[in-house]
Every structure is written in C-alpha cells, then in structure tokens.
N, C-alpha and C. Protein backbone atom coordinates (compact mmCIF):
# COMPACT_ATOMS: atom_id res chain seq x y z
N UNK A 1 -44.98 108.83 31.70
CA UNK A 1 -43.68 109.44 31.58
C UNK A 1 -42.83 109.20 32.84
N UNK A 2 -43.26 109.06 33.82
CA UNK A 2 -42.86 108.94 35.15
C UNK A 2 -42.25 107.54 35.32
N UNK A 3 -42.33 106.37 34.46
CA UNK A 3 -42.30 105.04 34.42
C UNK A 3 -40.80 105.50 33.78
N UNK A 4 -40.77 106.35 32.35
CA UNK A 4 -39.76 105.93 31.84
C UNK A 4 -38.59 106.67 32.60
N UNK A 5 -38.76 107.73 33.14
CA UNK A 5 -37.97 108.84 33.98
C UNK A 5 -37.15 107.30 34.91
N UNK A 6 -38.10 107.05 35.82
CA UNK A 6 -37.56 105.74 36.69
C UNK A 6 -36.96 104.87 36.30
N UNK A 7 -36.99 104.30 35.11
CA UNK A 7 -36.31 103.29 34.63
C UNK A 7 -35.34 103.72 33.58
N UNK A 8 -34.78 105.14 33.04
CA UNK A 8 -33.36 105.47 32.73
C UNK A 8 -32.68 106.24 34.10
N UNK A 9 -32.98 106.48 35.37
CA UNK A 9 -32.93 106.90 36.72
C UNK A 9 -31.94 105.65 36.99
N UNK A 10 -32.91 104.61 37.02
CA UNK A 10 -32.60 103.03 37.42
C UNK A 10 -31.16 102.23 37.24
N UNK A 11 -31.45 102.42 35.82
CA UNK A 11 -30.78 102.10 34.29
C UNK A 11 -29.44 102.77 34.43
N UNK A 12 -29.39 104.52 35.17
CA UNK A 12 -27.95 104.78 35.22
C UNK A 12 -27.50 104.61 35.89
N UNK A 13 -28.13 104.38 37.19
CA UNK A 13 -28.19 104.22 38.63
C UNK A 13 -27.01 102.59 38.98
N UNK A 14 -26.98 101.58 37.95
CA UNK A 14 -27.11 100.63 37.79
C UNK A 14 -25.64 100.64 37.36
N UNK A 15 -25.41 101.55 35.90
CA UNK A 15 -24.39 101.43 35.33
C UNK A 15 -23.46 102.23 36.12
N UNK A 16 -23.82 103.27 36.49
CA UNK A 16 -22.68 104.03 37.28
C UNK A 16 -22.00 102.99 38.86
N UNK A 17 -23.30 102.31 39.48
CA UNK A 17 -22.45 101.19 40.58
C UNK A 17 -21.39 100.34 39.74
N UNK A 18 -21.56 99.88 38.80
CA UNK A 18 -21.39 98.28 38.32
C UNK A 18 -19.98 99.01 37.74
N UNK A 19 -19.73 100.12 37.60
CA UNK A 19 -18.44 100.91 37.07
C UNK A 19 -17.77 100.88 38.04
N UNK A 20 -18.66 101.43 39.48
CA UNK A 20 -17.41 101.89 40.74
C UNK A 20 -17.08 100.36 41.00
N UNK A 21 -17.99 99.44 40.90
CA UNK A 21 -17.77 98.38 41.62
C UNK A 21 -16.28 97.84 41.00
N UNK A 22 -16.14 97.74 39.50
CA UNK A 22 -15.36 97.50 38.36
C UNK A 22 -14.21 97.71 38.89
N UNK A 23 -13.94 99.01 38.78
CA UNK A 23 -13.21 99.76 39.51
C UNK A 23 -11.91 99.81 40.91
N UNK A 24 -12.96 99.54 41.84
CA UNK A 24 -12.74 98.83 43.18
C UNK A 24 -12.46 97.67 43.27
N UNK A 25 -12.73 96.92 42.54
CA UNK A 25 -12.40 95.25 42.28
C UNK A 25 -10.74 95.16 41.95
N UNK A 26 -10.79 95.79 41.02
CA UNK A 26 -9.49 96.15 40.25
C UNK A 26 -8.16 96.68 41.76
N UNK A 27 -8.34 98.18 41.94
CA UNK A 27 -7.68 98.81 42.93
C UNK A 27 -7.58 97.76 44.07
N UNK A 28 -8.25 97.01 44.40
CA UNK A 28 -7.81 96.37 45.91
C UNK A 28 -7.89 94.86 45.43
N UNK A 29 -7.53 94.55 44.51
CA UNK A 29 -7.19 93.14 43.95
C UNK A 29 -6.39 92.36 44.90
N UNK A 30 -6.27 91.47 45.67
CA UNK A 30 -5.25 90.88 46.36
C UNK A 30 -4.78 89.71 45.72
N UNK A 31 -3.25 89.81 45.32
CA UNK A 31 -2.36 88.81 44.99
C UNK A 31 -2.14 87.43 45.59
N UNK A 32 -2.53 85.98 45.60
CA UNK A 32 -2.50 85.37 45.95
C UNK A 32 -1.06 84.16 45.00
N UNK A 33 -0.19 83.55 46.14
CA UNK A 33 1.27 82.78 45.19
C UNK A 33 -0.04 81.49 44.83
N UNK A 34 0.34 81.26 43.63
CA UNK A 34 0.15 80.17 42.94
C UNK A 34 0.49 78.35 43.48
N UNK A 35 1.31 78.74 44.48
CA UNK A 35 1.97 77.70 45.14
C UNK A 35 1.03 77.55 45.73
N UNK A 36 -0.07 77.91 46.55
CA UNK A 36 -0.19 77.61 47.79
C UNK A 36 -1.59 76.67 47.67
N UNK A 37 -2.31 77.15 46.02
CA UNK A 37 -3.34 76.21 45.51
C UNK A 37 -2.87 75.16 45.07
N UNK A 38 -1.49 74.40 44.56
CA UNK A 38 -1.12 73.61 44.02
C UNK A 38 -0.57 72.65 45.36
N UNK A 39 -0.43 72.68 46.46
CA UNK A 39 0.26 72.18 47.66
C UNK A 39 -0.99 71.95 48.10
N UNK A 40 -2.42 73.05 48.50
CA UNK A 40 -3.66 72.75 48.80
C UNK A 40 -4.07 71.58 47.72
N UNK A 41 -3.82 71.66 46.57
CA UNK A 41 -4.44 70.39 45.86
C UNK A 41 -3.61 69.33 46.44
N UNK A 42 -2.63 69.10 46.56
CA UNK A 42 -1.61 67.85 47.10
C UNK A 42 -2.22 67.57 47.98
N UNK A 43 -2.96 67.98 49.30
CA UNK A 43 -3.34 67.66 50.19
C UNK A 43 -4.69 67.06 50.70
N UNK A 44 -5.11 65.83 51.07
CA UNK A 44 -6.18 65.54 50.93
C UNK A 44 -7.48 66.00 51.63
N UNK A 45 -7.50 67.14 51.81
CA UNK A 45 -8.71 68.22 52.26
C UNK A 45 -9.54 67.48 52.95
N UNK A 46 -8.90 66.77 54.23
CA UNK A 46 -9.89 66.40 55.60
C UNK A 46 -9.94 67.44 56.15
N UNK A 47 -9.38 68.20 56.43
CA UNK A 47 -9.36 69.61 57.44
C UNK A 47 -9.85 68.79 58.75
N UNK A 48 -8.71 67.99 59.45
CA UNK A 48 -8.78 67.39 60.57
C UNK A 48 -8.26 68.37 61.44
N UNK A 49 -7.48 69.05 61.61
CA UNK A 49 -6.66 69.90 62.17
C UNK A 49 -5.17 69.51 63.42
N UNK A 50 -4.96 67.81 62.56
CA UNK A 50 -3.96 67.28 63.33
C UNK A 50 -2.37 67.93 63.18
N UNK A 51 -2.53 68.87 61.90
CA UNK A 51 -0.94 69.94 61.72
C UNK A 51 -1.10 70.69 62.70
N UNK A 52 -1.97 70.90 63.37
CA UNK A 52 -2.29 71.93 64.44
C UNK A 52 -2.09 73.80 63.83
N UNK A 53 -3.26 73.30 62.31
CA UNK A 53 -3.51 74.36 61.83
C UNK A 53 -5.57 74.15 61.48
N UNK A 54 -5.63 75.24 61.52
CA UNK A 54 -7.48 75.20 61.32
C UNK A 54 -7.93 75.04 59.58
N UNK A 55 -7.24 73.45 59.75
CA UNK A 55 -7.89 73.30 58.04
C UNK A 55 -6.56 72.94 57.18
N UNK A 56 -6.85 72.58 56.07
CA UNK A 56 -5.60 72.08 55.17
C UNK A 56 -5.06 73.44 54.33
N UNK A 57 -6.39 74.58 54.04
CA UNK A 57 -5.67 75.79 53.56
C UNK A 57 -5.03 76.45 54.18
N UNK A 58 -4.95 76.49 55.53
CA UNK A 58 -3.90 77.23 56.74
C UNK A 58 -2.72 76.39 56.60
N UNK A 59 -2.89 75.09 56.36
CA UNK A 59 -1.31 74.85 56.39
C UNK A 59 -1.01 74.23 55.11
N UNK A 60 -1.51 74.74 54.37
CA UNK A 60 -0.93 75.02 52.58
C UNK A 60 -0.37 76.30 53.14
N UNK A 61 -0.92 77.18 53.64
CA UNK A 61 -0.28 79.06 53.54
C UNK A 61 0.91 78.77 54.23
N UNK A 62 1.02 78.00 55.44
CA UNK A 62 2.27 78.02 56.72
C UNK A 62 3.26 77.35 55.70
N UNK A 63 3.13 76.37 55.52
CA UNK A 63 4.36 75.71 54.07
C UNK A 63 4.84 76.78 53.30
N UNK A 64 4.20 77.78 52.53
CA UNK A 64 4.39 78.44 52.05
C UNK A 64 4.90 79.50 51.93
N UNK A 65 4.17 80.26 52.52
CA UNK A 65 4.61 81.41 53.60
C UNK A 65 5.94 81.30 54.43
N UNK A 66 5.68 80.67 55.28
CA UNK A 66 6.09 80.74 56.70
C UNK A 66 7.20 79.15 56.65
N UNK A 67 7.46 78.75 55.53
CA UNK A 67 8.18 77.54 55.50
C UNK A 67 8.25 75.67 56.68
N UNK A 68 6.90 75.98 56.88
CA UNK A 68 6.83 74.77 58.06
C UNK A 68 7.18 73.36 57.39
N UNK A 69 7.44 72.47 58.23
CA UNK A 69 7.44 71.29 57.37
C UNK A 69 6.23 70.36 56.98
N UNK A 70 6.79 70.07 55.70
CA UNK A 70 5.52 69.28 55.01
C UNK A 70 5.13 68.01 55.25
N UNK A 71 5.91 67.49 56.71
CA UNK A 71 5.16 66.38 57.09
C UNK A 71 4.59 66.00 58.78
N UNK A 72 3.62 67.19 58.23
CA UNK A 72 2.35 67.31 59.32
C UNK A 72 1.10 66.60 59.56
N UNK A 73 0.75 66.14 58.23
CA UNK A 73 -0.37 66.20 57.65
C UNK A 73 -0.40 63.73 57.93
N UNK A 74 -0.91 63.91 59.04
CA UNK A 74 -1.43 62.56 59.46
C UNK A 74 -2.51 61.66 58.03
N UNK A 75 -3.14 62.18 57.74
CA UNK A 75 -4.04 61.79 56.54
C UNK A 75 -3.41 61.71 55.59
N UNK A 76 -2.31 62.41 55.27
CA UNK A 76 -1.99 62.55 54.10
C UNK A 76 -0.80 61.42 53.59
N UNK A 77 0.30 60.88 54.84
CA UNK A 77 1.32 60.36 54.76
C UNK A 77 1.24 58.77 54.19
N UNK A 78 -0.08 58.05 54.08
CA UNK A 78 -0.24 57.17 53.59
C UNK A 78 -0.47 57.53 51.64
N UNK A 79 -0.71 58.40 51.42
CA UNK A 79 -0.64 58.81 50.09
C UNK A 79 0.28 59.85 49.53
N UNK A 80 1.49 59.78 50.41
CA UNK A 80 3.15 60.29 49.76
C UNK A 80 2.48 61.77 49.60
N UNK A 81 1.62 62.51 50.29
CA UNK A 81 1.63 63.55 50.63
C UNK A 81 2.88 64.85 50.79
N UNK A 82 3.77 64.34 51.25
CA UNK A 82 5.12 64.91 51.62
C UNK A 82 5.98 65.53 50.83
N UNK A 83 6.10 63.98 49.82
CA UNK A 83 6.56 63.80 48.68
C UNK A 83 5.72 64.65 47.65
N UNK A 84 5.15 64.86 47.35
CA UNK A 84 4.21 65.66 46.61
C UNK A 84 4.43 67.26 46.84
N UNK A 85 4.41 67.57 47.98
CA UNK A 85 4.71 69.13 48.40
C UNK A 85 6.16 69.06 48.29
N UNK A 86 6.85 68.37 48.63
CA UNK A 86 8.49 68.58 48.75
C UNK A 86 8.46 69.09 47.35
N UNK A 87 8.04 68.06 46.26
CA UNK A 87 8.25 68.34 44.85
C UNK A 87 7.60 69.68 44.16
N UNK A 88 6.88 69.72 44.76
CA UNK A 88 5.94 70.85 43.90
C UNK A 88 6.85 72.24 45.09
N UNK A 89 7.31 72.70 45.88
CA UNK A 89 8.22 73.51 46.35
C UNK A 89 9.55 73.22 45.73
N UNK A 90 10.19 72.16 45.50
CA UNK A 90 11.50 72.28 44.68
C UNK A 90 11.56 72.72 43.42
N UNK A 91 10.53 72.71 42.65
CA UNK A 91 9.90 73.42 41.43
C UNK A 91 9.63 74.78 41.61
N UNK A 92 9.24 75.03 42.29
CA UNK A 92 9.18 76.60 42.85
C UNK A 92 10.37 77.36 43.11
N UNK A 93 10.97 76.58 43.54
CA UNK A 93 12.29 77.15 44.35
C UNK A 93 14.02 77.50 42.86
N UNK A 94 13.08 76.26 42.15
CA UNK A 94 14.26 76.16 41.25
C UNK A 94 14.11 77.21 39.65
N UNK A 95 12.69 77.62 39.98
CA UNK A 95 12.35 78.67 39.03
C UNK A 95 13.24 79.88 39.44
C-alpha cells in the first residue's frame, strides 16, 4: 500500500509542478521582433567579431534595435550581405 500512496504522492507531485511550470512560462514569456531572426539569417554566422559586436546575433539586435549600420559585417560583403538587411528592414519599415 505504501508503493501505491508514493506513486499517486509522485504522480500529483508531478502534475501540480508541470502546471506551475505552465503557468510561469506563460507570465514571463519574453517577446522577441521577428526582424532580428530574419537579418540573423541574412548573415553568414562566422561570429568573427569584426562589427565589433560579440557574434552575428549581437549585431542582428544593434541593426535592429539600436539602428547601426548594416555594413559592418567583413564576411558578409562579398555575398551582398548589406543588401539583404537593407531589404529585409525596408520591408519592415514599410509595414
């Protein structure tokens, strides 16, 4: 009897986290712009750090965010990199 006591103990123990967790997931959800994965895809993810940002997702956010210019990116300028973010922000902008 002691087996089954433990394992509906367990069993609620289980469902009642997986609720708060539910819950909490929800309440502190953080909003992330859609832009800033579509400019990170434009970019060819060396994370050299020649924009003199730590990585290509820091300066997907600074473009974004913080409006820097989009031709930082040394790796990228041989594959119209620029051109690619210019466009995908004028689309943004014109929504």
């Amino acid at each position: 009897m002691v087996v089954v006591y433990s394992a509906v103990l367990l069993g609620g123990l289980g469902f009642a986290f997986g609720l708060f967790l539910s819950y909490v997931s929800e309440k502190f959800k953080v909003e992330e712009d859609p832009t800033v994965q579509l400019v990170l895809a434009a970019l060819p993810g060396a994370n050299c750090g020649t924009c003199g940002y730590p990585g290509c997702e820091g300066y997907a956010k600074a473009i974004v965010e913080k409006g820097d210019k989009a031709d930082k990116c040394s790796p990228g300028r041989a594959s119209g990199v620029e051109e690619k973010i210019k466009e995908i922000l004028s689309k943004r902008n014109s929504n």
